[in-house]
Protein backbone atom coordinates (compact mmCIF):
# COMPACT_ATOMS: atom_id res chain seq x y z
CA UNK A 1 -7.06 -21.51 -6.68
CA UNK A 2 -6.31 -19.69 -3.71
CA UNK A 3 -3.44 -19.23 -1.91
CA UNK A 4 -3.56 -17.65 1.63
CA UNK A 5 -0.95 -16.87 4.80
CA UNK A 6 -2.56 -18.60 7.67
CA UNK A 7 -1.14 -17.32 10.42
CA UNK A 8 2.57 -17.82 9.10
CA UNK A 9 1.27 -21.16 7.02
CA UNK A 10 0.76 -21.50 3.59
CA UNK A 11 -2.42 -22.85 3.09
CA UNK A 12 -4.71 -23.63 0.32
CA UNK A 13 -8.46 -22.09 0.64
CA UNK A 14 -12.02 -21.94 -0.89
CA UNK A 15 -12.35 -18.43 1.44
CA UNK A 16 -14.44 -19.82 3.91
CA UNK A 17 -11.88 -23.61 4.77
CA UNK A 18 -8.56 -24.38 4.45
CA UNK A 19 -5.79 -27.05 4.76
CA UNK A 20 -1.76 -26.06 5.62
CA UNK A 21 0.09 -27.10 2.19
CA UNK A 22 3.35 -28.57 4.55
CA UNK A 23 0.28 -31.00 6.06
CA UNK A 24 -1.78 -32.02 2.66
CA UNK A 25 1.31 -32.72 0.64
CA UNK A 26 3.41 -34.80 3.29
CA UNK A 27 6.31 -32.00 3.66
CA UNK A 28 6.66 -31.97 -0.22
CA UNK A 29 5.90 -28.25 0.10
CA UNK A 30 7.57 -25.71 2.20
CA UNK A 31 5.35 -24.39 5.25
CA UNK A 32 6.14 -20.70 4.76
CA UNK A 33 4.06 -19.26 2.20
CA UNK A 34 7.39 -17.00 0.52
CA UNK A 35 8.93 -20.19 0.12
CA UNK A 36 6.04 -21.70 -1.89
CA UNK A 37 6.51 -19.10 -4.59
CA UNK A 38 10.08 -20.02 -5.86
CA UNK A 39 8.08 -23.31 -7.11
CA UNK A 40 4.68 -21.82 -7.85
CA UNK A 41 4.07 -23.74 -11.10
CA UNK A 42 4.72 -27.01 -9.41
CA UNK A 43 2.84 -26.32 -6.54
CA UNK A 44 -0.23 -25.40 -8.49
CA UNK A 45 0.00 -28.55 -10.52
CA UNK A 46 -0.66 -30.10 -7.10
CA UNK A 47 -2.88 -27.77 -5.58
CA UNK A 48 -5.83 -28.64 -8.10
CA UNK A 49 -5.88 -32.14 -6.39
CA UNK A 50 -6.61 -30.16 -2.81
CA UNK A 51 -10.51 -29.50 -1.55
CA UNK A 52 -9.72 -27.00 1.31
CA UNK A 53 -13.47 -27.96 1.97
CA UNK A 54 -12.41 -30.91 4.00
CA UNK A 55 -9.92 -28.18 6.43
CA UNK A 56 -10.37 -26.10 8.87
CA UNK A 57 -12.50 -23.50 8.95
CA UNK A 58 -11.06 -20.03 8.21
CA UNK A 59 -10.50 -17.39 11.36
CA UNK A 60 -10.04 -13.79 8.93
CA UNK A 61 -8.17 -12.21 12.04
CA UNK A 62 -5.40 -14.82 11.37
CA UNK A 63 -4.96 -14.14 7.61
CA UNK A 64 -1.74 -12.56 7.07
CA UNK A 65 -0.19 -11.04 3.30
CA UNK A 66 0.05 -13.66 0.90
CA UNK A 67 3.57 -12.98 -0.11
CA UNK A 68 5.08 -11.26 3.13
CA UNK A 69 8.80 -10.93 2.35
CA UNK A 70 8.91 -9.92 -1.37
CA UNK A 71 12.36 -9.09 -2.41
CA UNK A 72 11.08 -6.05 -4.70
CA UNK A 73 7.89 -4.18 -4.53
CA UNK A 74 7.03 -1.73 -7.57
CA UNK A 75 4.12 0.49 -7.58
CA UNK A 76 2.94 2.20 -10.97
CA UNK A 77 1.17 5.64 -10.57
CA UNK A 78 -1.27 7.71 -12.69
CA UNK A 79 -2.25 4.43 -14.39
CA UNK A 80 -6.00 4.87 -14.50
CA UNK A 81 -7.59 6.84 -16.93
CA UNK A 82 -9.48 9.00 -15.01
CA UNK A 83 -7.29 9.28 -12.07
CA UNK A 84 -4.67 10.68 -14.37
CA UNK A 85 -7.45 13.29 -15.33
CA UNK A 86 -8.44 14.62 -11.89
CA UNK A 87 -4.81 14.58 -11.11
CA UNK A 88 -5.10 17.34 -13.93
CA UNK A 89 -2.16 15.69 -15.79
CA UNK A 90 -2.20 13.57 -19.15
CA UNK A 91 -1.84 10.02 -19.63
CA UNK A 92 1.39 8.76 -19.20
CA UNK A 93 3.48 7.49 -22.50
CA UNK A 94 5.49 5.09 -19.87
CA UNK A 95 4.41 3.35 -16.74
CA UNK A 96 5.07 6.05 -13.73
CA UNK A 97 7.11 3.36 -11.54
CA UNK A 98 8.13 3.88 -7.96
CA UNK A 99 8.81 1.69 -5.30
CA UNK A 100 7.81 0.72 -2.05
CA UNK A 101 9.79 -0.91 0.16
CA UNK A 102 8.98 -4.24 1.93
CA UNK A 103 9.25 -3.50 5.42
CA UNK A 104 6.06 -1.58 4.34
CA UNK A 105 4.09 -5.33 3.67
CA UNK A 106 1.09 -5.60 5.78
CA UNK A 107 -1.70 -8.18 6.02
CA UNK A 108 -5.15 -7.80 5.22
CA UNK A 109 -6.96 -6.64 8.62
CA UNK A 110 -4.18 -4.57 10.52
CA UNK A 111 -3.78 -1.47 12.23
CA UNK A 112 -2.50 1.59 10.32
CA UNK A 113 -0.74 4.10 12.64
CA UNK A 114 -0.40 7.66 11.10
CA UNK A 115 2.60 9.65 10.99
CA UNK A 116 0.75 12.60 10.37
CA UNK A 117 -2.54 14.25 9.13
CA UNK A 118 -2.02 13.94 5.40
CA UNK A 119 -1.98 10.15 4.77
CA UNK A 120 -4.20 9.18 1.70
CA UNK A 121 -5.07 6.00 0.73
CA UNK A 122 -5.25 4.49 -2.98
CA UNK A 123 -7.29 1.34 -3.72
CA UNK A 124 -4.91 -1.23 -5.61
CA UNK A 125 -5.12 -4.25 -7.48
CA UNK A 126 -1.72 -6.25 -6.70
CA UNK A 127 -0.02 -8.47 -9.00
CA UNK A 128 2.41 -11.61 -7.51
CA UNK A 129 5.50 -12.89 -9.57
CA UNK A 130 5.10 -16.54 -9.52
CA UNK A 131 8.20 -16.81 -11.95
CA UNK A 132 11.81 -15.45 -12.84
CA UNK A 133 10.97 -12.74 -15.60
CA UNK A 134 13.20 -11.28 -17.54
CA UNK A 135 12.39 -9.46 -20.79
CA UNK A 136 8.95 -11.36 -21.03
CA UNK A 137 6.84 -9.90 -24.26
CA UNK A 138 3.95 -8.49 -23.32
CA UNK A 139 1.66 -11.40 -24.75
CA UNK A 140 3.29 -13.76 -22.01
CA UNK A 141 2.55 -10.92 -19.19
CA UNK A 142 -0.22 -13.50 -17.63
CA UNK A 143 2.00 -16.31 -17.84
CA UNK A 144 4.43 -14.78 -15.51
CA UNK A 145 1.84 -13.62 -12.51
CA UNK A 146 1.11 -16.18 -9.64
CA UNK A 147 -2.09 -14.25 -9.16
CA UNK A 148 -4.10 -10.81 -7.75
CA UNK A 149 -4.58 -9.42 -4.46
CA UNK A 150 -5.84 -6.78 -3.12
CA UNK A 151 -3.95 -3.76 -1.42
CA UNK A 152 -3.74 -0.42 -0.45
CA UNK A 153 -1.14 1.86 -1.92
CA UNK A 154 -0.91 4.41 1.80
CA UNK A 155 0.78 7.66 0.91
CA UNK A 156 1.75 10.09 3.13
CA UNK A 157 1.47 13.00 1.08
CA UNK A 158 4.44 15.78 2.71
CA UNK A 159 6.95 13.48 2.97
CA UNK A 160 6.16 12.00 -0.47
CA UNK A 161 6.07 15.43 -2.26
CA UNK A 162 8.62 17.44 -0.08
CA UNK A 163 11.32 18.97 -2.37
CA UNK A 164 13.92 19.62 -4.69
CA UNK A 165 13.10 15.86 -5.98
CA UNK A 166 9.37 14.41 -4.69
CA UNK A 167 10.43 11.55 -2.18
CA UNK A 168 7.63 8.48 -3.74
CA UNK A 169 9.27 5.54 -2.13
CA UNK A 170 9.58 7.17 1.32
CA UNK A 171 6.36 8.67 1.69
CA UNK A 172 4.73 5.45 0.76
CA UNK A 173 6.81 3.05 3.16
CA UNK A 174 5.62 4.08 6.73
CA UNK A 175 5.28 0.55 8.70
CA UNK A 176 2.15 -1.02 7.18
CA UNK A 177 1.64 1.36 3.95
CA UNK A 178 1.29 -1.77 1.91
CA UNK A 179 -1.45 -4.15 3.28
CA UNK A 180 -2.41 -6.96 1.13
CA UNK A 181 -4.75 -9.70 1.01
CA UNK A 182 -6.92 -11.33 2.15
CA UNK A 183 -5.43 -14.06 -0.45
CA UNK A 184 -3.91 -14.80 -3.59
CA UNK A 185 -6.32 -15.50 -6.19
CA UNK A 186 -4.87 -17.48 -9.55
CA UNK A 187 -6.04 -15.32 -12.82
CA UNK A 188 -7.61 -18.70 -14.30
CA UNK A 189 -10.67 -18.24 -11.09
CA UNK A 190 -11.38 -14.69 -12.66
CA UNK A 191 -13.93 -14.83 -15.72
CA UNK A 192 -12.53 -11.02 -16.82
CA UNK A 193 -8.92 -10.81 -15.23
CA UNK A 194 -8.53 -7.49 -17.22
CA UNK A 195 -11.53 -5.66 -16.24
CA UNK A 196 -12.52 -5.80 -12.02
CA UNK A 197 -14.59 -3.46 -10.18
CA UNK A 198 -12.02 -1.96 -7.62
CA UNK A 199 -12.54 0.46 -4.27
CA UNK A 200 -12.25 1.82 -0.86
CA UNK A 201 -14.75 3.77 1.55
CA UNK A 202 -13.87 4.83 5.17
CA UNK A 203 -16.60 4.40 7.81
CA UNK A 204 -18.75 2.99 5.11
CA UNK A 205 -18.74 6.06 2.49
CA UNK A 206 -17.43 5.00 -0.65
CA UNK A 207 -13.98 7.26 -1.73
CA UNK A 208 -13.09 4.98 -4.79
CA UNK A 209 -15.46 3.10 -7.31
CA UNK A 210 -13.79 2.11 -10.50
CA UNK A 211 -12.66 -0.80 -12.91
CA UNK A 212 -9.69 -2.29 -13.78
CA UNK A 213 -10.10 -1.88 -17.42
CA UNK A 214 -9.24 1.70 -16.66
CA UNK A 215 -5.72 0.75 -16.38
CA UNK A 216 -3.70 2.47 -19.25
CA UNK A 217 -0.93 -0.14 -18.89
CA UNK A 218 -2.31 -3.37 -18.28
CA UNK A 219 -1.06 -6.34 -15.40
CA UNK A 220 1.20 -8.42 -18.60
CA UNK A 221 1.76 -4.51 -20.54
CA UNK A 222 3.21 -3.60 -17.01
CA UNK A 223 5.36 -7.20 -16.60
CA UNK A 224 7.03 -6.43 -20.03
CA UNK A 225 7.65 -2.89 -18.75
CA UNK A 226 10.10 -3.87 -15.81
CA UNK A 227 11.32 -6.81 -17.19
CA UNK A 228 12.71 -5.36 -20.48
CA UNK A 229 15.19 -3.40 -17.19
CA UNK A 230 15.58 -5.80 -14.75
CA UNK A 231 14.45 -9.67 -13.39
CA UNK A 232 11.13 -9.90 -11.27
CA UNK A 233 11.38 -12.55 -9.19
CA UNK A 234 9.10 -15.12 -7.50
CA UNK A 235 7.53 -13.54 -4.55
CA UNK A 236 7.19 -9.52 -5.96
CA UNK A 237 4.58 -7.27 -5.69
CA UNK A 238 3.41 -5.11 -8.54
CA UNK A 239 0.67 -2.64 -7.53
CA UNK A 240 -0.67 -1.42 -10.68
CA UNK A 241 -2.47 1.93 -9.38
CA UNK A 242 -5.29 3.52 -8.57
CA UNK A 243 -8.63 4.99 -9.58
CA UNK A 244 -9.84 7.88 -9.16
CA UNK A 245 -11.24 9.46 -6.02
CA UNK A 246 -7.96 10.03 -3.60
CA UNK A 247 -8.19 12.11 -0.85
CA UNK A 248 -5.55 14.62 -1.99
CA UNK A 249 -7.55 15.21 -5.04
CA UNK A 250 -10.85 16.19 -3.28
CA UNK A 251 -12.08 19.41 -2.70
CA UNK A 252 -11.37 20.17 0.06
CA UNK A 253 -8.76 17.32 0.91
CA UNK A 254 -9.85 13.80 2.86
CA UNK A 255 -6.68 12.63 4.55
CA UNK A 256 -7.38 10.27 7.21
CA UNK A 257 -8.09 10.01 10.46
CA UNK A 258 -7.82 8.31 13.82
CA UNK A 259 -10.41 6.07 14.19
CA UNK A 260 -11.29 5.38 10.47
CA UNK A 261 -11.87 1.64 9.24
CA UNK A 262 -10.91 1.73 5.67
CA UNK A 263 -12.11 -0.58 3.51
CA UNK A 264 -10.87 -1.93 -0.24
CA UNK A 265 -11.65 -4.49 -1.80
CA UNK A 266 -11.81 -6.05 -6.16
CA UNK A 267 -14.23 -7.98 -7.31
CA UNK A 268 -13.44 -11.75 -7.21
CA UNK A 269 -10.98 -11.41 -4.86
CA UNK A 270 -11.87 -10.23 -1.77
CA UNK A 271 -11.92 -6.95 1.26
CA UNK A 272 -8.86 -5.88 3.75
CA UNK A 273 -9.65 -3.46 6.22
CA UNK A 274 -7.52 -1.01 7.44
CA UNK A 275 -8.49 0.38 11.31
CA UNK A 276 -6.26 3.69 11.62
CA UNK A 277 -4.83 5.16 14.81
CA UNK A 278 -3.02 8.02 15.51
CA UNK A 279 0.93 6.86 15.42
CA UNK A 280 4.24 8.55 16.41
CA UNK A 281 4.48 12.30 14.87
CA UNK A 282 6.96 12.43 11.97
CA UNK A 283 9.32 14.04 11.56
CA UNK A 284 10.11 13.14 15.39
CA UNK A 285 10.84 15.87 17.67
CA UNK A 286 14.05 17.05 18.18
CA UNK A 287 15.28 15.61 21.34
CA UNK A 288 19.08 17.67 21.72
């Protein structure tokens, strides 16, 4: 199944038609899609008895993040393989968790300002709560995830790295630093859930080409993670990492650019597109 913001609406969709949930199921369902979440098992009981093929047909400039108003985002870094090797560090023993903060949460084809000339980008596969988790084993992991989307993991590299302590969650929260999208696919649609081709190019040239099964902590190894600390809740993001090929790994550094389209996209899922312009300098000028 897929589960998609249409324009505000939840809506149920095949990726090319769609019906509004609130319509199909007589009000039993809430309208906005964050609401939907809090009874996600229920709701996809009924959503196998939907054929979006007999909706409307889809408009991708009115696709907006499937879960817009999570209440926690967590990002994991240095969780592939080889990214962790051209990062020239080892693999991690424990997930590498930061956050990113929601006001960050973008849709799937938006316009990325830049607060500077050292924003990278990082190809993500995205994981949705779909239930309250709280020390969940690692063999449940699955049982606990709504579904996968794709997003992009934007990193302003300064203010992310400036000193004593590096400042993660603030150089990866700009205004729309977190698109997602274009839907929410359930992991029962996805024949290998645990192994996705995954990437990004800008202006057409591939920057990231890799697999999921890279991951060194997997989407239910990662779930048992946070929840043996703290409840996930209906609604969160998880973005699990990215593969190799960032721009502030290359030789010489790609950072990007006014003008670029960026592109990302997993396999069975589905592409966002990024279109960057030059934003308001940061840090802003000193106006006394």
């Amino acid at each position: 199944m897929r589960f998609a913001n249409y324009a505000g609406r939840a809506a149920v969709t095949d990726g090319t038609r769609a019906v509004y949930v609130a319509d199909a199921s007589n009000g039993k369902f809430a309208d906005e899609p964050d609401r939907i979440y809090a009874v996600w098992d229920e709701f996809t009981a009924w959503a196998q008895t939907v054929d979006p093929a007999e909706g409307f047909a889809l408009e991708p400039a009115k696709l907006e993040a499937p879960s817009p108003q999570p209440r926690q985002v967590f990002a994991v870094g240095l969780n592939y393989a080889e990214h962790a090797r051209e990062s020239g560090l080892d693999k991690p023993t424990e997930p590498a968790v930061f956050t990113k903060f929601p006001s960050s949460v973008s849709g799937p084809q938006t316009v990325l300002e830049l607060p500077t000339d050292t924003v990278d980008f990082e190809a993500e596969l995205v994981a949705v709560v779909g239930r309250y988790s709280y020390r969940v084993p690692e063999t449940q992991g699955w049982e606990h995830i709504a579904g996968l989307t794709v997003g992009q993991d934007i990193s302003e590299r300064t203010r992310q790295l400036t000193g004593p302590a590096p400042q993660f969650s603030l150089g990866k929260s700009f205004p729309g630093f977190s698109p997602t999208g274009p839907w929410l696919v359930t992991p029962d649609e996805l024949d290998r859930r645990d192994d996705l081709g995954i990437g990004c190019s800008i202006n057409g040239q591939v920057m990231q080409n890799g697999r999921t099964d890279d991951l060194i902590f997997s989407v239910p190894a990662i779930v048992a993670k946070l929840s043996a600390i703290l409840p996930l809740l209906p609604g969160d993001l998880i973005f699990t990492g990215t593969p190799s090929g960032v721009g502030g790994a290359r030789k010489p550094p790609v950072f990007l650019r006014d003008g670029d389209i960026l592109e990302t996209w997993v396999e069975g899922i589905g592409t966002i597109t990024s279109t960057c312009r030059a934003g308001i300098p940061y840090p802003p000028a000193d106006e006394s």
